[in-house]
N, C-alpha and C. Protein backbone atom coordinates (compact mmCIF):
# COMPACT_ATOMS: atom_id res chain seq x y z
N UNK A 1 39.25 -214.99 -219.93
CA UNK A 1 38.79 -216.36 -219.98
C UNK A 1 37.77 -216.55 -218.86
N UNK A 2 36.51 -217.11 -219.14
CA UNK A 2 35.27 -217.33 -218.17
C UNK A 2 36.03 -218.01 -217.24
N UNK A 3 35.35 -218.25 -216.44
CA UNK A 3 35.64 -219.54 -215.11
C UNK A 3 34.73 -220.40 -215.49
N UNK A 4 34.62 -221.72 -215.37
CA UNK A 4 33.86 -222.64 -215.28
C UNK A 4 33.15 -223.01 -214.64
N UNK A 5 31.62 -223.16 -214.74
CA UNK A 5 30.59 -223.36 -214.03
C UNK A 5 30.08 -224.54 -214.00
N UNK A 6 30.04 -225.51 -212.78
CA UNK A 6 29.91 -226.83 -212.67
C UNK A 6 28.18 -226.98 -212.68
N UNK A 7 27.63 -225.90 -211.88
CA UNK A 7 26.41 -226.14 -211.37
C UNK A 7 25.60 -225.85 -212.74
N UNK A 8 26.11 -225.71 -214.18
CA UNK A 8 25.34 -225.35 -215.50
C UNK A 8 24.85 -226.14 -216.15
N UNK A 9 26.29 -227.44 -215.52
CA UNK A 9 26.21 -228.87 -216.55
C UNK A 9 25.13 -229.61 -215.72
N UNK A 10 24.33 -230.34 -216.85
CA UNK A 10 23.79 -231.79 -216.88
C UNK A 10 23.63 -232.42 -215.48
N UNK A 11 22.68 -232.76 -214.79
CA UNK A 11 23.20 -233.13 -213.34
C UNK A 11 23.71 -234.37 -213.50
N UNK A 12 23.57 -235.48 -214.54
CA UNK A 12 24.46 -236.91 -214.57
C UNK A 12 25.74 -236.59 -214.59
N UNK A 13 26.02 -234.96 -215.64
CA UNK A 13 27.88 -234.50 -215.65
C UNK A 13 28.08 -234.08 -214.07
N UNK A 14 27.30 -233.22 -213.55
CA UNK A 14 27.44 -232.67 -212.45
C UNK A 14 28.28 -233.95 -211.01
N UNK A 15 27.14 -234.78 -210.84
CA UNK A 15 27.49 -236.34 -210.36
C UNK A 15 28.86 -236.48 -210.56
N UNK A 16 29.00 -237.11 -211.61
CA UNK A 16 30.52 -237.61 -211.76
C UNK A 16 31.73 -236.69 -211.80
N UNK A 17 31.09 -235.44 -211.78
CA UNK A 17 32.36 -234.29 -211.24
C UNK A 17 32.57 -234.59 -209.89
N UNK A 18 31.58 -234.70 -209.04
CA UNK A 18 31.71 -234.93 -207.74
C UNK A 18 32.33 -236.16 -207.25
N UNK A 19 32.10 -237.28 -208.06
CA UNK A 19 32.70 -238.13 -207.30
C UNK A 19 34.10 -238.65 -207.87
N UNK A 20 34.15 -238.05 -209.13
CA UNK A 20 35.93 -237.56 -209.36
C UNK A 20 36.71 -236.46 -208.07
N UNK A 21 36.03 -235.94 -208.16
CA UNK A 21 36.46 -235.04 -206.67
C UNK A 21 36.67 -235.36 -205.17
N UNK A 22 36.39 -236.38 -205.19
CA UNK A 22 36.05 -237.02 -203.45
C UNK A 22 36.95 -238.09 -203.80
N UNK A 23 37.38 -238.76 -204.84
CA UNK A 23 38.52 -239.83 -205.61
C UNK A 23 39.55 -239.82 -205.57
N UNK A 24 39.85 -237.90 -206.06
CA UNK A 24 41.39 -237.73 -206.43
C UNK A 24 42.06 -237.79 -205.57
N UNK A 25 41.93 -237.58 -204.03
CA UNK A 25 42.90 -237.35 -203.19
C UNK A 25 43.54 -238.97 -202.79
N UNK A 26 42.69 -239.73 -202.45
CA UNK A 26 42.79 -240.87 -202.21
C UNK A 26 43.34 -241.97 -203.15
N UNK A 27 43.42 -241.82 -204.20
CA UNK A 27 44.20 -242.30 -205.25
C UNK A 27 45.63 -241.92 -205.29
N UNK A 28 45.46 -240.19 -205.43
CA UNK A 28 47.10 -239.76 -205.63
C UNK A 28 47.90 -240.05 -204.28
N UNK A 29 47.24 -240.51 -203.28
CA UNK A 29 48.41 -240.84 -202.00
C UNK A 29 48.56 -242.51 -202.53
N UNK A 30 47.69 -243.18 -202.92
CA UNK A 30 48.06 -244.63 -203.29
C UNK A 30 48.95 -244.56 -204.24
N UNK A 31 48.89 -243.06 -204.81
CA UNK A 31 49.84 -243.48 -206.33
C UNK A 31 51.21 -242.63 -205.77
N UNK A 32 51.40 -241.95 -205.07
CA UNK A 32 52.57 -241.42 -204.30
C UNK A 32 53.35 -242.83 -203.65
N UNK A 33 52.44 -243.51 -202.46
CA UNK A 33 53.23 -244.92 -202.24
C UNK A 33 53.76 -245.54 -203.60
N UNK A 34 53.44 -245.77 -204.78
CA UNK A 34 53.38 -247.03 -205.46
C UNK A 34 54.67 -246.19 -205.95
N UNK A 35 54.64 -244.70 -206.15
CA UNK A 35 55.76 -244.42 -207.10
C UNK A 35 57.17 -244.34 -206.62
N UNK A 36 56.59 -244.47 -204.71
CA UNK A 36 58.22 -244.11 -204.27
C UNK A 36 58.30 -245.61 -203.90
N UNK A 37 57.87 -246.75 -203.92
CA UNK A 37 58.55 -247.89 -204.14
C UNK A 37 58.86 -248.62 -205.53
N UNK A 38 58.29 -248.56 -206.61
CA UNK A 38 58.61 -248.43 -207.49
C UNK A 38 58.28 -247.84 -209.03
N UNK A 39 59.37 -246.77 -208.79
CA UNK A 39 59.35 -245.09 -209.57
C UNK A 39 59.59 -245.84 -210.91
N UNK A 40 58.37 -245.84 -212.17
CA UNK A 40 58.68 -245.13 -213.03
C UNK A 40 58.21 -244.40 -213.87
N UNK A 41 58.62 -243.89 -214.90
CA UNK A 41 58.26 -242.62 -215.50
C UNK A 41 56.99 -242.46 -215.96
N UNK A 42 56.50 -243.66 -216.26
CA UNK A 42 54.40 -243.48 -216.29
C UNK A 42 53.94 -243.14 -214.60
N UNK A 43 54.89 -243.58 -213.70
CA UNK A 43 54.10 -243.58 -212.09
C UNK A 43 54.43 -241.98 -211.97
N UNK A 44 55.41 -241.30 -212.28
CA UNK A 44 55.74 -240.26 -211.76
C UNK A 44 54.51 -239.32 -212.93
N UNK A 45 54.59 -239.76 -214.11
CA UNK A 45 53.91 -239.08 -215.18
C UNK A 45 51.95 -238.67 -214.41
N UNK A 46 51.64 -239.88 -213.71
CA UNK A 46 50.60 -240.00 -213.68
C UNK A 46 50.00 -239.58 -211.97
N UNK A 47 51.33 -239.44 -211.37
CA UNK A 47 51.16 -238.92 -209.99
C UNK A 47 50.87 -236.90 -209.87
N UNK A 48 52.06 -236.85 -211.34
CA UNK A 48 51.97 -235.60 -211.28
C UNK A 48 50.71 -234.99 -212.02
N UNK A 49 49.56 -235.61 -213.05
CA UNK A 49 48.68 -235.29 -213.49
C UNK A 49 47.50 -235.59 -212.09
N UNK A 50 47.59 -236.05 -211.28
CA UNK A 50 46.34 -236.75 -210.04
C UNK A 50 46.79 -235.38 -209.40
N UNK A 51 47.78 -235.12 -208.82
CA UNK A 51 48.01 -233.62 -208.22
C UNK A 51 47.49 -232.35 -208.45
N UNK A 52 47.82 -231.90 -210.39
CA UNK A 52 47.10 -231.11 -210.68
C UNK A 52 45.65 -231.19 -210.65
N UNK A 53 45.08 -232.28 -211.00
CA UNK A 53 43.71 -232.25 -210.85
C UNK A 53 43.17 -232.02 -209.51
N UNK A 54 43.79 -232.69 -208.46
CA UNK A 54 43.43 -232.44 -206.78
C UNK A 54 43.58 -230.90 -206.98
N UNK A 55 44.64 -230.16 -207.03
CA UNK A 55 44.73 -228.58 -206.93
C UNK A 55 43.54 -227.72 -208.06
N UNK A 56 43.78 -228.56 -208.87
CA UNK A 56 42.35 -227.67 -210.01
C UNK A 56 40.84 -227.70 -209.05
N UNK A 57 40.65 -228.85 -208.16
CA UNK A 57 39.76 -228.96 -207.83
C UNK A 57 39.81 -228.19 -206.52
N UNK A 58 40.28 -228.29 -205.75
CA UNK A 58 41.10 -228.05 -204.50
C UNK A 58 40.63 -225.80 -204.73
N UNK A 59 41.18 -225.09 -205.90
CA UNK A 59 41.31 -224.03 -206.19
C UNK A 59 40.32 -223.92 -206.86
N UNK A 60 38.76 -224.60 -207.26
CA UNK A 60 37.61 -224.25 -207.81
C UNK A 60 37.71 -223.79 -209.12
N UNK A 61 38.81 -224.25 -210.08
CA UNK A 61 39.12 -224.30 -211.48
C UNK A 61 38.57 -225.33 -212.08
N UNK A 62 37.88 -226.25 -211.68
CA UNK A 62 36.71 -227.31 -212.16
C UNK A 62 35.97 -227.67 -211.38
């Protein structure tokens, strides 16, 4: 399976990769507070998808 090459796409796609990237971290700690005061299963659902994406990004898998 290729790896994915950011610098191929479109520079308007390119852009908004980046500033999804500079986003995720700062969101998933707002969404870590919100879920441990009140947990439920969309907060936990949606904390644990903001994570993987921080680590996809984090590990140069997007």
């Amino acid at each position: 399976m290729g790896q994915f090459y950011r610098y191929k796409l479109p520079p308007w796609c390119r852009q908004w990769i980046f500033i999804i990237e500079k986003c995720t971290l700062p969101i998933a700690v707002f969404q870590l507070i919100r879920t441990l005061l009140f947990p439920t299963t969309f907060d936990v659902f949606l904390l644990g998808l903001l994570i993987g994406l921080y680590f996809a990004f984090y590990l140069k898998w997007i």
